[in-house]
C-alpha atoms as a PDB file:
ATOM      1  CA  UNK A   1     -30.089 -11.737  60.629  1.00  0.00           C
ATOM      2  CA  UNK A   2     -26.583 -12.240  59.376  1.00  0.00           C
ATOM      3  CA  UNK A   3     -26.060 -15.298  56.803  1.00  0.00           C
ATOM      4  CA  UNK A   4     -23.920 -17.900  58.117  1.00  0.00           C
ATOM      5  CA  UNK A   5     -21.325 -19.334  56.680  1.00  0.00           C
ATOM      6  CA  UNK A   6     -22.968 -22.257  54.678  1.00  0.00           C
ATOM      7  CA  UNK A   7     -25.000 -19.546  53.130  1.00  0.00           C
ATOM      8  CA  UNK A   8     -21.779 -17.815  51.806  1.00  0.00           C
ATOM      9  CA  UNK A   9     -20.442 -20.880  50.772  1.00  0.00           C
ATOM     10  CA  UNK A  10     -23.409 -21.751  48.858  1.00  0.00           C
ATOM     11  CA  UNK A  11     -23.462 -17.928  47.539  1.00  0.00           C
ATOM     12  CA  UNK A  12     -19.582 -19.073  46.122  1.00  0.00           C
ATOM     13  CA  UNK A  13     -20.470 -22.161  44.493  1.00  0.00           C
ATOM     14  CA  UNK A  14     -23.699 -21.188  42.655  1.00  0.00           C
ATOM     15  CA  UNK A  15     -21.706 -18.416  41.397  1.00  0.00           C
ATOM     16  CA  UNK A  16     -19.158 -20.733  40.786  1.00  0.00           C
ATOM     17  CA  UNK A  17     -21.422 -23.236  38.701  1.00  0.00           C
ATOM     18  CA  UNK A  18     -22.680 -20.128  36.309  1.00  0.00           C
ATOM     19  CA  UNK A  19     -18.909 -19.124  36.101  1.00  0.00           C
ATOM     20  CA  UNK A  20     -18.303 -22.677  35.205  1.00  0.00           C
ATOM     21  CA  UNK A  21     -21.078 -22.711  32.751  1.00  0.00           C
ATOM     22  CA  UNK A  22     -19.851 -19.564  31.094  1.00  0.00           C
ATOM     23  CA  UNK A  23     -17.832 -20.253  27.761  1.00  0.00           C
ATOM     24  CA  UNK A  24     -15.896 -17.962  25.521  1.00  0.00           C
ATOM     25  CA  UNK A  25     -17.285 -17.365  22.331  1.00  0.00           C
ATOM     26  CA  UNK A  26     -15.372 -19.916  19.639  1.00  0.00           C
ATOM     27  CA  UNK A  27     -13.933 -17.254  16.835  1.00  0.00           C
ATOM     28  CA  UNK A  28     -12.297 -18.658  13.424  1.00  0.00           C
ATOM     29  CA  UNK A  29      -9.615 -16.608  12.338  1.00  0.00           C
ATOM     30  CA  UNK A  30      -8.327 -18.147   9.739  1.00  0.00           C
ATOM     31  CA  UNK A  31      -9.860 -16.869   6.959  1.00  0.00           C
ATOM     32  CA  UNK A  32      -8.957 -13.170   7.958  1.00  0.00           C
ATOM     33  CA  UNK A  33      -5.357 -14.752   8.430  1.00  0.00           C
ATOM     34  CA  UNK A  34      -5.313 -16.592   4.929  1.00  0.00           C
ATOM     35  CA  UNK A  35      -6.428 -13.443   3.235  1.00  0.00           C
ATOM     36  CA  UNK A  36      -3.857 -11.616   4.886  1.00  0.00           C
ATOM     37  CA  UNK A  37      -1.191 -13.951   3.432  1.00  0.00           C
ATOM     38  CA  UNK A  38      -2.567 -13.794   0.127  1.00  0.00           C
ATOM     39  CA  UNK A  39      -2.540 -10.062  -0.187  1.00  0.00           C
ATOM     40  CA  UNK A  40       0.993  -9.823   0.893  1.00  0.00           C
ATOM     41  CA  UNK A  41       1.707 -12.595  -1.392  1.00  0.00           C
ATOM     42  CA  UNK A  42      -0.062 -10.724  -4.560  1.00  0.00           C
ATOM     43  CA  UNK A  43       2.014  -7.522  -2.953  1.00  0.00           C
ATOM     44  CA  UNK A  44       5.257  -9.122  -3.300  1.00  0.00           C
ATOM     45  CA  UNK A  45       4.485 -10.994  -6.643  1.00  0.00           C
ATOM     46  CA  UNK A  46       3.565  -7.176  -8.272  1.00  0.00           C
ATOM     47  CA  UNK A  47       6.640  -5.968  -6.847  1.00  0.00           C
ATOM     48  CA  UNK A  48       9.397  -6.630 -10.421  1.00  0.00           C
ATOM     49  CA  UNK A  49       6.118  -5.292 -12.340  1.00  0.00           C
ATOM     50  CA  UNK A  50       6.354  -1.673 -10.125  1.00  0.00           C
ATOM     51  CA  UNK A  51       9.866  -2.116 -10.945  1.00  0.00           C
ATOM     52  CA  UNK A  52       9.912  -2.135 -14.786  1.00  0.00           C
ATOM     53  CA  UNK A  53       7.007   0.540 -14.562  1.00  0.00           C
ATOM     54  CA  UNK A  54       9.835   3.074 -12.477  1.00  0.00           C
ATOM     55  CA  UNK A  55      12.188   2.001 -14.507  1.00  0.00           C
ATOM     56  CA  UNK A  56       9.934   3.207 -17.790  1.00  0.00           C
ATOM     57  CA  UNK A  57       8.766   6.237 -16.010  1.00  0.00           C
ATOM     58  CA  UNK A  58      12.286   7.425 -15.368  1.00  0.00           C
ATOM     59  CA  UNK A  59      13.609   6.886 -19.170  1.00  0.00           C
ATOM     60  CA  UNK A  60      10.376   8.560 -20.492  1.00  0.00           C
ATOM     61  CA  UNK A  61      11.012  11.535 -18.117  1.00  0.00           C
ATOM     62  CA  UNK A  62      14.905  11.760 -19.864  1.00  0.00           C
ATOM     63  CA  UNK A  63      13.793  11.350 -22.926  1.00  0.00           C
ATOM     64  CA  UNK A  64      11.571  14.187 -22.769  1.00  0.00           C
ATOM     65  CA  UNK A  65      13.626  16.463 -20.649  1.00  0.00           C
ATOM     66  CA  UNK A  66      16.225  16.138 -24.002  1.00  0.00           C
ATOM     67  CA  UNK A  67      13.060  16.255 -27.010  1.00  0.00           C
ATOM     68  CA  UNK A  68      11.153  19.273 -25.026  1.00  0.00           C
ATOM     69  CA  UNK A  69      13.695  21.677 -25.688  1.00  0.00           C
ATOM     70  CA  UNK A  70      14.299  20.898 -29.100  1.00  0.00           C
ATOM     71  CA  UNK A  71      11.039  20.458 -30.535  1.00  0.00           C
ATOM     72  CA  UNK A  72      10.465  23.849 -29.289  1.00  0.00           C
ATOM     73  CA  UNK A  73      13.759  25.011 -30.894  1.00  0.00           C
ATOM     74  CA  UNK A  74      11.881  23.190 -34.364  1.00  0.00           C
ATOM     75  CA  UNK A  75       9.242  24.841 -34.093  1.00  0.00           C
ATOM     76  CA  UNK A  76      10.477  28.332 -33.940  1.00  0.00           C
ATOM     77  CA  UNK A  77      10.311  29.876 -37.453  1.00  0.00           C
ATOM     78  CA  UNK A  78      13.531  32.438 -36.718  1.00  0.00           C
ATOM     79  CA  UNK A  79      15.553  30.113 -35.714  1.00  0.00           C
ATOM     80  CA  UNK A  80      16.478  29.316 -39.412  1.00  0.00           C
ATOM     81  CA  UNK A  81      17.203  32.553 -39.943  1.00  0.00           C
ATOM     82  CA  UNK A  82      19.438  33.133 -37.539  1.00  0.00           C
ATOM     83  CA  UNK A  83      21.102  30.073 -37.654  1.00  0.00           C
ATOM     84  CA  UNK A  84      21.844  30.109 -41.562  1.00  0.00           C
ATOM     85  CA  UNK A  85      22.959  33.792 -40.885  1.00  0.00           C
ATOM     86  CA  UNK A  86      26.475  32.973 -39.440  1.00  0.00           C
ATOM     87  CA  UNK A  87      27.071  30.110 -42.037  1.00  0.00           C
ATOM     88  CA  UNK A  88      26.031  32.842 -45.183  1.00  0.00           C
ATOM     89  CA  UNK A  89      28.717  35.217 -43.618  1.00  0.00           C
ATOM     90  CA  UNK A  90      31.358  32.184 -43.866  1.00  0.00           C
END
């Protein structure tokens, strides 16, 4: 037997009432959206701090690109010697 059509229109509106019946789940974002803010906020507060720190960095690499050379110059025990050799021939 084929169902008429008050059966398929009962079919549609019982699936109707447990579509009507089914709710999203509620979700609460904003604490992943606060910390969010607050990381970005702690980001851009560290930010003159990185700064200063590059700023150091590159001095400290000058300084020792110019000591390097000359400490190693120091600690050569010929270089006296032939340093003081030109000025004894003066």
């Amino acid at each position: 037997m084929k169902p008429g059509k008050s059966e398929n229109l009962e079919d549609v509106e019982r699936i109707a009432r447990v579509a009507y019946g089914d709710r999203p789940p509620v979700t609460d974002v904003s604490a992943d959206v606060l910390r969010r803010i607050r990381a970005e906020k702690k980001l851009i507060d560290e930010r003159p701090l990185v700064i200063f720190a590059m700023g150091s960095l590159v001095m400290a690499m000058a300084v020792l690109a110019i000591s390097v050379p000359t400490m190693i110059a120091m600690l050569d025990p010929l270089t006296t010697l032939f340093e003081s050799t030109p000025l004894a021939l003066l």
